[in-house]
C-alpha atoms as a PDB file:
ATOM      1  CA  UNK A   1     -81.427  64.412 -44.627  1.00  0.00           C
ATOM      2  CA  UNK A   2     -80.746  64.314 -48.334  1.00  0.00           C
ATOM      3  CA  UNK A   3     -79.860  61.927 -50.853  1.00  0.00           C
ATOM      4  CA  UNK A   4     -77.718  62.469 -53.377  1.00  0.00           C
ATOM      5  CA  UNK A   5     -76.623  60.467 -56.739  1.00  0.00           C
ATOM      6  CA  UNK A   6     -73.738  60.286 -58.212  1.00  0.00           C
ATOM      7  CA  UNK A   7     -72.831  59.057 -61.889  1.00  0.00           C
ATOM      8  CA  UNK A   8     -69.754  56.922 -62.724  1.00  0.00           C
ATOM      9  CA  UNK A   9     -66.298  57.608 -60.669  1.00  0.00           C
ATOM     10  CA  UNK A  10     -64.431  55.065 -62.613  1.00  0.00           C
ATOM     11  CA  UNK A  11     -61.413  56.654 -60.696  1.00  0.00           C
ATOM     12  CA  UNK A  12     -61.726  60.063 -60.330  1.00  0.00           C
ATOM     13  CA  UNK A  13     -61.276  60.466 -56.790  1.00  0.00           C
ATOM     14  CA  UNK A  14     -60.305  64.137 -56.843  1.00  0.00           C
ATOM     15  CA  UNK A  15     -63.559  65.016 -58.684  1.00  0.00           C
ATOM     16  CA  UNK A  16     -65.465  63.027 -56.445  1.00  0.00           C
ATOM     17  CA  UNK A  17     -63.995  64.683 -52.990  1.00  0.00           C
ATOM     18  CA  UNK A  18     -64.349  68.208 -54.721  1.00  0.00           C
ATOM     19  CA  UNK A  19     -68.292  67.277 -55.465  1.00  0.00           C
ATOM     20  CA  UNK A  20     -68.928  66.391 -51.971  1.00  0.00           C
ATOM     21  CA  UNK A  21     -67.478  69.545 -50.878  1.00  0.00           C
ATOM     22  CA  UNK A  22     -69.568  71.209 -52.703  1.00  0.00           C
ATOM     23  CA  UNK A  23     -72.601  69.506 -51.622  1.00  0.00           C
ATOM     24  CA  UNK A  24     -71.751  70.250 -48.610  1.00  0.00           C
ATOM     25  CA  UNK A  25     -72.023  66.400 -47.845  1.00  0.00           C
ATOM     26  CA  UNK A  26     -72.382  65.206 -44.139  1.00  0.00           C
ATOM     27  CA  UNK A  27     -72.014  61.538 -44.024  1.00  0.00           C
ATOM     28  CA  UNK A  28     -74.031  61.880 -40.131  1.00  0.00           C
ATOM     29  CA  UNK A  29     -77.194  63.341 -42.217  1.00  0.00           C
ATOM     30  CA  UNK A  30     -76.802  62.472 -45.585  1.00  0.00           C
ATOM     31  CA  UNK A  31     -76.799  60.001 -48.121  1.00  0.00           C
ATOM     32  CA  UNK A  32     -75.139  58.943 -51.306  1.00  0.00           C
ATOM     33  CA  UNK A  33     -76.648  56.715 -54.082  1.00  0.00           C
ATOM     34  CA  UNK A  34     -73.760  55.783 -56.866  1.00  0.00           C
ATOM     35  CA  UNK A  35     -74.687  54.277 -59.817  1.00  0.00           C
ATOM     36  CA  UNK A  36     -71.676  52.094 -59.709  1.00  0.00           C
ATOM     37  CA  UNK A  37     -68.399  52.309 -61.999  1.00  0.00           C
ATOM     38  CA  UNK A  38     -66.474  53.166 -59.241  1.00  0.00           C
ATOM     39  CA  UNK A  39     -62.900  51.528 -60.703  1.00  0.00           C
ATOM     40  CA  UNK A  40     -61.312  51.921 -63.895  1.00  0.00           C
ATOM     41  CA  UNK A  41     -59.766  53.818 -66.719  1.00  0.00           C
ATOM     42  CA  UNK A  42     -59.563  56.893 -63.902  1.00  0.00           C
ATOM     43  CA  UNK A  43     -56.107  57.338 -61.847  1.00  0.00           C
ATOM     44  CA  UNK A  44     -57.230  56.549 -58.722  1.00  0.00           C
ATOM     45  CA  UNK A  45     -59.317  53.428 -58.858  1.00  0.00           C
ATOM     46  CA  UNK A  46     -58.143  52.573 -55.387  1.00  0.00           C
ATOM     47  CA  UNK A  47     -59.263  55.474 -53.620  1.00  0.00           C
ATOM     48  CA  UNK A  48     -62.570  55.798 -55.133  1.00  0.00           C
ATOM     49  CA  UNK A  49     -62.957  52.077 -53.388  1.00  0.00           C
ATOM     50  CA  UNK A  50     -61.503  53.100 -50.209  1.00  0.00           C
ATOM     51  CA  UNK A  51     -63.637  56.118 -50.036  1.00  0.00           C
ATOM     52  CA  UNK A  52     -66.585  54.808 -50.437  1.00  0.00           C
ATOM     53  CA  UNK A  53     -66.723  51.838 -48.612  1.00  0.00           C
ATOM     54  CA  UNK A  54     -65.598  54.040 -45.481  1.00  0.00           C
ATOM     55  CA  UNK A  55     -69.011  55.641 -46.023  1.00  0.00           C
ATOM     56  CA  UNK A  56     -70.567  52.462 -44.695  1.00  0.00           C
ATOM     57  CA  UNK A  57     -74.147  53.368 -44.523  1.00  0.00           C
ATOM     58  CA  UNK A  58     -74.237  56.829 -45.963  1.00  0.00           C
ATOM     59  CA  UNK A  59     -73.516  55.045 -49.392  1.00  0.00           C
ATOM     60  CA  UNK A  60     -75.055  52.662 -51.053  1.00  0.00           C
ATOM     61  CA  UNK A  61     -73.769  51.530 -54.982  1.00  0.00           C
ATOM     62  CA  UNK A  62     -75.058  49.056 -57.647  1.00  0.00           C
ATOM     63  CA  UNK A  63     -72.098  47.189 -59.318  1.00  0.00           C
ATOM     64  CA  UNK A  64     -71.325  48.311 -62.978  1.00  0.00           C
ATOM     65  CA  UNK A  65     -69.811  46.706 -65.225  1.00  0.00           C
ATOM     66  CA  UNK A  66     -66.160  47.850 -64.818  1.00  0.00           C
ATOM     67  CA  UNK A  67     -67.270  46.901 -60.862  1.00  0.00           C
ATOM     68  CA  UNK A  68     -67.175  43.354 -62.510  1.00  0.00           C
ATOM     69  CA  UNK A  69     -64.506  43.317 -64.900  1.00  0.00           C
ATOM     70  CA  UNK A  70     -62.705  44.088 -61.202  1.00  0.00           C
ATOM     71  CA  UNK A  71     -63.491  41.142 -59.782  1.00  0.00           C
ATOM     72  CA  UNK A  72     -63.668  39.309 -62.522  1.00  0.00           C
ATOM     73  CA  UNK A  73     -59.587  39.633 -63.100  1.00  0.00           C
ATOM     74  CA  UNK A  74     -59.190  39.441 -59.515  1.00  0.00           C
ATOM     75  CA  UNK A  75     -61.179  36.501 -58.980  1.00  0.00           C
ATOM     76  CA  UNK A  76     -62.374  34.962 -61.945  1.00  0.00           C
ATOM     77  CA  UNK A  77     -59.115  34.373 -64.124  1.00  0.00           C
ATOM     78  CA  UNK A  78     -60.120  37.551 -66.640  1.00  0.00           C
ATOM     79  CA  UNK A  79     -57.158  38.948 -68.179  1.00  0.00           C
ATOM     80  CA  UNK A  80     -56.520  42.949 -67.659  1.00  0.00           C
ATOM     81  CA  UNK A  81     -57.095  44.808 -70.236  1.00  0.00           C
ATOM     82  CA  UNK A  82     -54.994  47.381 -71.957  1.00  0.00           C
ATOM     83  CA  UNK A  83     -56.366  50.411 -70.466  1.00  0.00           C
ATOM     84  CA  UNK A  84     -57.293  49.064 -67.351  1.00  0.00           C
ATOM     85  CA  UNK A  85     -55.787  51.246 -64.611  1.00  0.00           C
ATOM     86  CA  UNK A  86     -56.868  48.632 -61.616  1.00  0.00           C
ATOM     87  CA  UNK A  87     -53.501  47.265 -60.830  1.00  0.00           C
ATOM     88  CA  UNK A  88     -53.181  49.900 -57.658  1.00  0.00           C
ATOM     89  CA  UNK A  89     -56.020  47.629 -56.492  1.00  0.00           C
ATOM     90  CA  UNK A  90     -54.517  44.182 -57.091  1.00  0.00           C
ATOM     91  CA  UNK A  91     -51.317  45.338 -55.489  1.00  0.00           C
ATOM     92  CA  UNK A  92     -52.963  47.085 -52.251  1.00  0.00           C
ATOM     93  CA  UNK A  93     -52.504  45.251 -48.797  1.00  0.00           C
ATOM     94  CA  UNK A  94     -56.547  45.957 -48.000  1.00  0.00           C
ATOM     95  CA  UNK A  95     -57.069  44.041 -51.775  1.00  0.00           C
ATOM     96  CA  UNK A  96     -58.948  41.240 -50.034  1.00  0.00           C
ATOM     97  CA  UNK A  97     -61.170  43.243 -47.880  1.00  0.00           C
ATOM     98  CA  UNK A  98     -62.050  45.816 -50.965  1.00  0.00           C
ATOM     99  CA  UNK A  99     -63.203  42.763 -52.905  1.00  0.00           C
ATOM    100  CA  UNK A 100     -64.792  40.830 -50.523  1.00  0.00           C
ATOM    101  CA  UNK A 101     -66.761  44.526 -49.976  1.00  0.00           C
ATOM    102  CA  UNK A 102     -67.195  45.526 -53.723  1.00  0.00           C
ATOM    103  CA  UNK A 103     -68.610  41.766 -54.481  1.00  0.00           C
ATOM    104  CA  UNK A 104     -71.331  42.119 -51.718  1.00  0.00           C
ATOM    105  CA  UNK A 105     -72.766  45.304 -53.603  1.00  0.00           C
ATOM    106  CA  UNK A 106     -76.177  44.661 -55.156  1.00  0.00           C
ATOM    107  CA  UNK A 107     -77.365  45.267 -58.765  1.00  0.00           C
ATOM    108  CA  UNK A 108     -80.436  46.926 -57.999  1.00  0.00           C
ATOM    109  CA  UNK A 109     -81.222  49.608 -55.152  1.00  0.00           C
ATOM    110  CA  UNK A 110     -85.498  50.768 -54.698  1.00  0.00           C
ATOM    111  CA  UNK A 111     -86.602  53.226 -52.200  1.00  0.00           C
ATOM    112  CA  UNK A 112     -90.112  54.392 -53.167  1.00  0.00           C
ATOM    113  CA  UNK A 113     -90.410  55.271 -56.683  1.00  0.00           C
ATOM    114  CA  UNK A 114     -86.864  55.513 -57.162  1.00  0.00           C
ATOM    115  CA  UNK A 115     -84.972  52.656 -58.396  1.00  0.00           C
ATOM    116  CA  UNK A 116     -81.205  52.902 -59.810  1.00  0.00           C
ATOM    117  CA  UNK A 117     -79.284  50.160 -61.476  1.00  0.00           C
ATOM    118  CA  UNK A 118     -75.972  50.865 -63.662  1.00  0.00           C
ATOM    119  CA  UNK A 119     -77.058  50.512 -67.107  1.00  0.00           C
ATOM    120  CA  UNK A 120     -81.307  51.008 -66.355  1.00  0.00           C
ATOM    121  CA  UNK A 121     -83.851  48.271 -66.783  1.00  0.00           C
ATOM    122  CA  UNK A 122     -85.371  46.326 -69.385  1.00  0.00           C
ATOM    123  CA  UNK A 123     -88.755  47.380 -70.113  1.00  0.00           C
ATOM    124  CA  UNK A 124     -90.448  43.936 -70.412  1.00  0.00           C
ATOM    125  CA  UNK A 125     -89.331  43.437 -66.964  1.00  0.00           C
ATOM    126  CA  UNK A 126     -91.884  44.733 -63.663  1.00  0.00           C
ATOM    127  CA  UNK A 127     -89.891  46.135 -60.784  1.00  0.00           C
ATOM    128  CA  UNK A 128     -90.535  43.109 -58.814  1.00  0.00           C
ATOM    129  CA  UNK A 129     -89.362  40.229 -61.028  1.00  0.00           C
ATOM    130  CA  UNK A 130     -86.156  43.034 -61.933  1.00  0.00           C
ATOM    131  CA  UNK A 131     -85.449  42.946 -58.035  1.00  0.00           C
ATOM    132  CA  UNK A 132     -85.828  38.879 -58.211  1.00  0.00           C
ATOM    133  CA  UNK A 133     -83.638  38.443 -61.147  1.00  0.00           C
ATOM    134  CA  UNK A 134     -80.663  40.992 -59.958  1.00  0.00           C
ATOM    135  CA  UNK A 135     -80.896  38.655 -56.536  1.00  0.00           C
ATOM    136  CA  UNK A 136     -80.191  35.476 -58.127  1.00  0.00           C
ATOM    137  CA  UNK A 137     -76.802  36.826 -59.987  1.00  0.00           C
ATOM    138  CA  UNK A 138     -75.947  38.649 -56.127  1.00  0.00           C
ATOM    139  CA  UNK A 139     -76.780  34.995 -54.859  1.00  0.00           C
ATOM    140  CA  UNK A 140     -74.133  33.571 -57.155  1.00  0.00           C
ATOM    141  CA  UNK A 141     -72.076  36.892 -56.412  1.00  0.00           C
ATOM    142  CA  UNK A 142     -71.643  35.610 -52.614  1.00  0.00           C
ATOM    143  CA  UNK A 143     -71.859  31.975 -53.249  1.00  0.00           C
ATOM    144  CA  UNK A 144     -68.992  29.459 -53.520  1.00  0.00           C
ATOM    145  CA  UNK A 145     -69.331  29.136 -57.175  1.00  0.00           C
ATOM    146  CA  UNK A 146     -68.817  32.853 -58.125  1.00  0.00           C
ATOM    147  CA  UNK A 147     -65.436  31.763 -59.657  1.00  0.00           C
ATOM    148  CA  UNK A 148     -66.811  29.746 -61.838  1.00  0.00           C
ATOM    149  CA  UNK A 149     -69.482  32.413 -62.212  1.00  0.00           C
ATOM    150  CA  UNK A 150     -67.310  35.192 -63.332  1.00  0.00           C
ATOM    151  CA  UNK A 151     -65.319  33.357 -65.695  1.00  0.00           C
ATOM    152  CA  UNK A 152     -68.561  32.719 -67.661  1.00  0.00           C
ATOM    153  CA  UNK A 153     -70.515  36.041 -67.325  1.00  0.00           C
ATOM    154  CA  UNK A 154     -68.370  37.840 -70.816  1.00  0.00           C
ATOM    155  CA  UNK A 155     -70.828  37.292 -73.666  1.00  0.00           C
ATOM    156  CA  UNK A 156     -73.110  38.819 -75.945  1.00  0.00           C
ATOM    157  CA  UNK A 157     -75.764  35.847 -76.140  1.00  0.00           C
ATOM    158  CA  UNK A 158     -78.261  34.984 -75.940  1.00  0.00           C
ATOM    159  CA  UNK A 159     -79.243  38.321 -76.507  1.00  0.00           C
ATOM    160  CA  UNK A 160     -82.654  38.561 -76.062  1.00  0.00           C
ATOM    161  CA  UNK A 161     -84.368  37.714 -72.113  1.00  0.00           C
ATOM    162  CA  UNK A 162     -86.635  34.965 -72.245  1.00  0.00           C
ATOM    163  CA  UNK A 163     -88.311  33.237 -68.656  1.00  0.00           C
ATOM    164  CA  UNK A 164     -87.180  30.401 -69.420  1.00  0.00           C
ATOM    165  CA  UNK A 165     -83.578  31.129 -69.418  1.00  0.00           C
ATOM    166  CA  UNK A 166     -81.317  29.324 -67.222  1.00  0.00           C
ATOM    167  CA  UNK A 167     -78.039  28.684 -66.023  1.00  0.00           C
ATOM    168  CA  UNK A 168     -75.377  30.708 -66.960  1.00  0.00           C
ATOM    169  CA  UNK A 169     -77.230  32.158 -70.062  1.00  0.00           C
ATOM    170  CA  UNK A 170     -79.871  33.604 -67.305  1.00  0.00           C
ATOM    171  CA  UNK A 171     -77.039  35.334 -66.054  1.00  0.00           C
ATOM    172  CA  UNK A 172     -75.523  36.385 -68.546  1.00  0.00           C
ATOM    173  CA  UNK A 173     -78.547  37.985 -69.680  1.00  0.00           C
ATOM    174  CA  UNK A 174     -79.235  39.844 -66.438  1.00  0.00           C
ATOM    175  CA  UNK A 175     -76.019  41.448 -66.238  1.00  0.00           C
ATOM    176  CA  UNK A 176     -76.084  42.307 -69.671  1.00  0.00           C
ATOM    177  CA  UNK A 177     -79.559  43.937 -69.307  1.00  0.00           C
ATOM    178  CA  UNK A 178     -78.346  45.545 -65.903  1.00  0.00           C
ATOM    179  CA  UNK A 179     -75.042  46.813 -66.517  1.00  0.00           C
ATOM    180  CA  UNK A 180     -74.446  46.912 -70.560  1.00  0.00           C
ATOM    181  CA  UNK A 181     -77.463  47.826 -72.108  1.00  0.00           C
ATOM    182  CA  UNK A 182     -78.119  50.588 -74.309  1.00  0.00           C
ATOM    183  CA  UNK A 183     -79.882  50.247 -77.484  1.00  0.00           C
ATOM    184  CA  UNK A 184     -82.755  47.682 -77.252  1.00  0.00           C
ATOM    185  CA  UNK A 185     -85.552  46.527 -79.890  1.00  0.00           C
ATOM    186  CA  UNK A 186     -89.014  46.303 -79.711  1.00  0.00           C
ATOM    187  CA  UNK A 187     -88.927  42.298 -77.967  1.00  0.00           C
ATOM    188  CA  UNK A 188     -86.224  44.003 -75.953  1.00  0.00           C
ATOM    189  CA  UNK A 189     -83.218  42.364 -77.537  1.00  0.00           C
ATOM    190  CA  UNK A 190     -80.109  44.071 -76.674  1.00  0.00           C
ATOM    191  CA  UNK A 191     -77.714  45.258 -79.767  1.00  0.00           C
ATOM    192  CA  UNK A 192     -73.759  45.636 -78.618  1.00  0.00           C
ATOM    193  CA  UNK A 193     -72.188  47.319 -81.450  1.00  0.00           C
ATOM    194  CA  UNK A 194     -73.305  50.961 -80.638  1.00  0.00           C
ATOM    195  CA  UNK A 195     -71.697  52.503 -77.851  1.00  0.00           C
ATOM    196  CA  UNK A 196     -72.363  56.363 -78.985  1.00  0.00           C
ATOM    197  CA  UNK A 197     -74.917  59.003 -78.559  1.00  0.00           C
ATOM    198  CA  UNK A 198     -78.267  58.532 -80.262  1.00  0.00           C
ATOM    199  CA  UNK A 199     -77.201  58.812 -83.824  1.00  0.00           C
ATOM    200  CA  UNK A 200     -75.611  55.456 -83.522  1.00  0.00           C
ATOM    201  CA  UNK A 201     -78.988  53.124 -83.281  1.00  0.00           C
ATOM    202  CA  UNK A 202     -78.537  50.114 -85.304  1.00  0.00           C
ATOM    203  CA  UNK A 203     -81.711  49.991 -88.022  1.00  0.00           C
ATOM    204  CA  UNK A 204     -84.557  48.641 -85.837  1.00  0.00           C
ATOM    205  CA  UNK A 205     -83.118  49.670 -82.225  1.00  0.00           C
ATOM    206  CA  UNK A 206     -83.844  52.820 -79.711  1.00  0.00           C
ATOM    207  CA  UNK A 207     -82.341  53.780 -76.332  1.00  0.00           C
ATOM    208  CA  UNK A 208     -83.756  51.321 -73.543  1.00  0.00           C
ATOM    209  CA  UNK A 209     -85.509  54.621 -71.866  1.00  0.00           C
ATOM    210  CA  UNK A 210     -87.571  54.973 -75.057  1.00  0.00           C
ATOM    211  CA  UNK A 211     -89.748  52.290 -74.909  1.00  0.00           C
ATOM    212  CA  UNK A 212     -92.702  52.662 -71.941  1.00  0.00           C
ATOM    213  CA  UNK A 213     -93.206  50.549 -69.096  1.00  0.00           C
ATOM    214  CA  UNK A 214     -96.657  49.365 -67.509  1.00  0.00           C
ATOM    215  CA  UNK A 215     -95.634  51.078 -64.093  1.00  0.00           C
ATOM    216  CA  UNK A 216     -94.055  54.627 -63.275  1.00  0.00           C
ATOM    217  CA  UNK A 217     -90.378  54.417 -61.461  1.00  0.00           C
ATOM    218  CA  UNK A 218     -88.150  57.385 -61.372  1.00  0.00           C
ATOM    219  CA  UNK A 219     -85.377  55.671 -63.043  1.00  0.00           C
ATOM    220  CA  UNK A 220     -81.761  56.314 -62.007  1.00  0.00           C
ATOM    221  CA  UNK A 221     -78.752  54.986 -64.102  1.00  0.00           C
ATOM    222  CA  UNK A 222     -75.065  55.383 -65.263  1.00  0.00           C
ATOM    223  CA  UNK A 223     -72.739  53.740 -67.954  1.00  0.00           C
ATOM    224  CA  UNK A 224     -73.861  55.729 -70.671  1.00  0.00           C
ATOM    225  CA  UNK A 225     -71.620  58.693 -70.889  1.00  0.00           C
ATOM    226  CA  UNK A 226     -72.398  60.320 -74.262  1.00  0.00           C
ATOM    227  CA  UNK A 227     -75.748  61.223 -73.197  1.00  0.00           C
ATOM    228  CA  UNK A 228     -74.326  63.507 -71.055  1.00  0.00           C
ATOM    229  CA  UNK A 229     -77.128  63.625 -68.709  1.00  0.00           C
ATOM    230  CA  UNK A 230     -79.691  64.182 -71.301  1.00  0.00           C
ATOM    231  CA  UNK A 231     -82.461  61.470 -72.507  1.00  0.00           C
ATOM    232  CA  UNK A 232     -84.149  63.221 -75.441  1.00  0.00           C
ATOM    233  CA  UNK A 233     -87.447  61.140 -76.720  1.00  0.00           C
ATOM    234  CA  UNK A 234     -87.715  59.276 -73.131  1.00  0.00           C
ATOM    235  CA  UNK A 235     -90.869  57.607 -72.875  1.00  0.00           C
ATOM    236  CA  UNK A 236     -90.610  56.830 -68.750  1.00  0.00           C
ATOM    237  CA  UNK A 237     -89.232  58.887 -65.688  1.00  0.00           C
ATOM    238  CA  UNK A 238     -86.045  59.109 -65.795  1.00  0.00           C
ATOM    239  CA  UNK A 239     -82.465  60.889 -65.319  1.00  0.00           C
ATOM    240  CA  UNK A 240     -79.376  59.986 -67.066  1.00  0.00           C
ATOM    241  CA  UNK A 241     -75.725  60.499 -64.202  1.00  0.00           C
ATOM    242  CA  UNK A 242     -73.303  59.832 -66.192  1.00  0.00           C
ATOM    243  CA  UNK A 243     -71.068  62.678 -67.686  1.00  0.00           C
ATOM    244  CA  UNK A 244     -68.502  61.919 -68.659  1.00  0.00           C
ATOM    245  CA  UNK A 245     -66.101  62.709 -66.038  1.00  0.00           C
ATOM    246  CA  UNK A 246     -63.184  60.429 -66.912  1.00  0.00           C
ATOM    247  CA  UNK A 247     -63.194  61.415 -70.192  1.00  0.00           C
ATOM    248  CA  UNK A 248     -62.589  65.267 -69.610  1.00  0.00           C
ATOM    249  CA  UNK A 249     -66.263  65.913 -68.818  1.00  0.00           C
ATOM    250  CA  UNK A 250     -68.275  66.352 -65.519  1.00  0.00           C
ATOM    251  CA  UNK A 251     -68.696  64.194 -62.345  1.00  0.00           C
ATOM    252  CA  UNK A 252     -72.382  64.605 -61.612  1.00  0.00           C
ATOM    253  CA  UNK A 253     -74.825  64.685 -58.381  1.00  0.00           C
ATOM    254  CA  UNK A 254     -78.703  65.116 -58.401  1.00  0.00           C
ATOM    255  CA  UNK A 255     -80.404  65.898 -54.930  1.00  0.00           C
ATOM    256  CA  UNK A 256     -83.429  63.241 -55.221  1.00  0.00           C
ATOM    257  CA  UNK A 257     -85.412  65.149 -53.350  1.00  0.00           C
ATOM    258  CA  UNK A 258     -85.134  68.369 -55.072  1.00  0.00           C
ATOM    259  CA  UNK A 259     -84.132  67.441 -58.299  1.00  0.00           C
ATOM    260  CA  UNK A 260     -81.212  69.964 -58.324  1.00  0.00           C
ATOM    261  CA  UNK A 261     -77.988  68.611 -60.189  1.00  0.00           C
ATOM    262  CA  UNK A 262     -74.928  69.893 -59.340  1.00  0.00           C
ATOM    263  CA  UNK A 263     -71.161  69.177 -61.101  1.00  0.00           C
ATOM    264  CA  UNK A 264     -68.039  69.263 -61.197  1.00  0.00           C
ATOM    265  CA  UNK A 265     -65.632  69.324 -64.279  1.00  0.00           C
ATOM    266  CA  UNK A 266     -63.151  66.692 -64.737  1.00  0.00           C
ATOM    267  CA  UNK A 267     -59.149  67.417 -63.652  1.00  0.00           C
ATOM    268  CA  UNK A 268     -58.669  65.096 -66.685  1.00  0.00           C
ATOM    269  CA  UNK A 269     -58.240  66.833 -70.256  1.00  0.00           C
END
């Protein structure tokens, strides 16, 4: 058996079939990890969902942020957005059963060392009370108040975790941390602004993966696509899946056990 992850699909369904044909992927033997992303800003939002739910247990994904913004607009009153391409979903006759599927989807995902999340994992926080905190917003996720929950998780504050955090702020926070982040600060603050390559720290901020950790995780996330797979001046175990392949760039696999990555460019230009 081998396990595979896979950066963002946000759509690209095409990309993603050809990439599993050339992993040679057997759904009977093998496994996929995605680092969520799966909808959005791609052309075929709706099959990427269709596909990989069919998967059942050869797949496991973490929800990403444009995973949210999904349900969100579906079931939290969110308006679309201009470049949203999720209508395909909101008009499909299986919308109900995709959603109800795509809103049971953790946050988090350990086996062993390896842990994947979308957006990677705060520093301050040990793998255990990360596991604990993604649980309470997949509690809310799959409780009757995730309307309410969903039209209150947009925000940039509080910006900064503290243990003491609760109600919605507490969320807030965690999904920030878990599928948003990207330049932190020493206390771990998150900054928003900078959604570019390295060169576009704010004064006083780094990269998340920059700052070490008290324990030793092989770290696997998305969302970040102008790294393109690289993590210069990373100060923990980790690898970078995202590539960019929505926005004319690669769609992404590494073999976990082997550490082999293997990709496929995008059909997009």
């Amino acid at each position: 058996m081998t396990t595979y992850a896979i950066g963002d699909l946000q759509g690209c369904h095409a990309e993603f079939v050809e990439l599993l044909e050339r992993l040679t992927f057997d759904p009977g033997r093998d496994r996929l990890w995605l680092v969520g992303d799966l909808v959005n800003r791609g052309p075929a939002s709706l099959e990427c969902l269709r596909e990989v739910r069919a998967l059942g247990s050869s797949a496991v994904t973490v929800l990403g942020n444009h995973d949210l913004h999904l349900l969100a607009v579906a079931r939290g009153g969110a308006p679309l957005n201009r470049k949203d391409t999720l209508t395909a979903i909101l008009e499909a006759p299986d919308r109900e059963a995709l959603l109800d599927w795509l809103q049971a989807q953790p946050l988090l995902v350990r086996q062993g060392d390896d842990v994947m999340t979308h957006a990677g994992l705060l520093p301050q926080w040990s793998l255990p009370q990360a596991a604990g905190l993604a649980r309470e917003v997949e509690a809310r996720l799959g409780s009757e108040q995730v309307g309410a929950f969903l039209e209150r998780m947009y925000g940039n504050a509080p910006p900064c975790w503290r243990d003491d955090l609760d109600g919605n702020d507490r969320l807030r926070v965690i999904v920030n941390v878990l599928t948003r982040m990207r330049f932190i600060d020493a206390e771990g603050c998150l900054d928003f602004t900078a959604k570019q390559g390295l060169d576009s720290a704010p004064s006083g901020f780094a990269p998340w993966f920059c700052f070490p950790r008290e324990d030793d995780p092989r770290l696997l996330f998305g969302h970040w696509a102008a790294l393109q797979g690289k993590t210069p001046g990373a100060a923990v175990r980790v690898e970078a899946l995202e590539t960019g392949c929505v926005w004319g760039g690669t769609l992404t696999a590494l073999n976990l056990d082997s550490g082999e990555r293997v990709s496929v460019p995008s059909h997009r230009h």
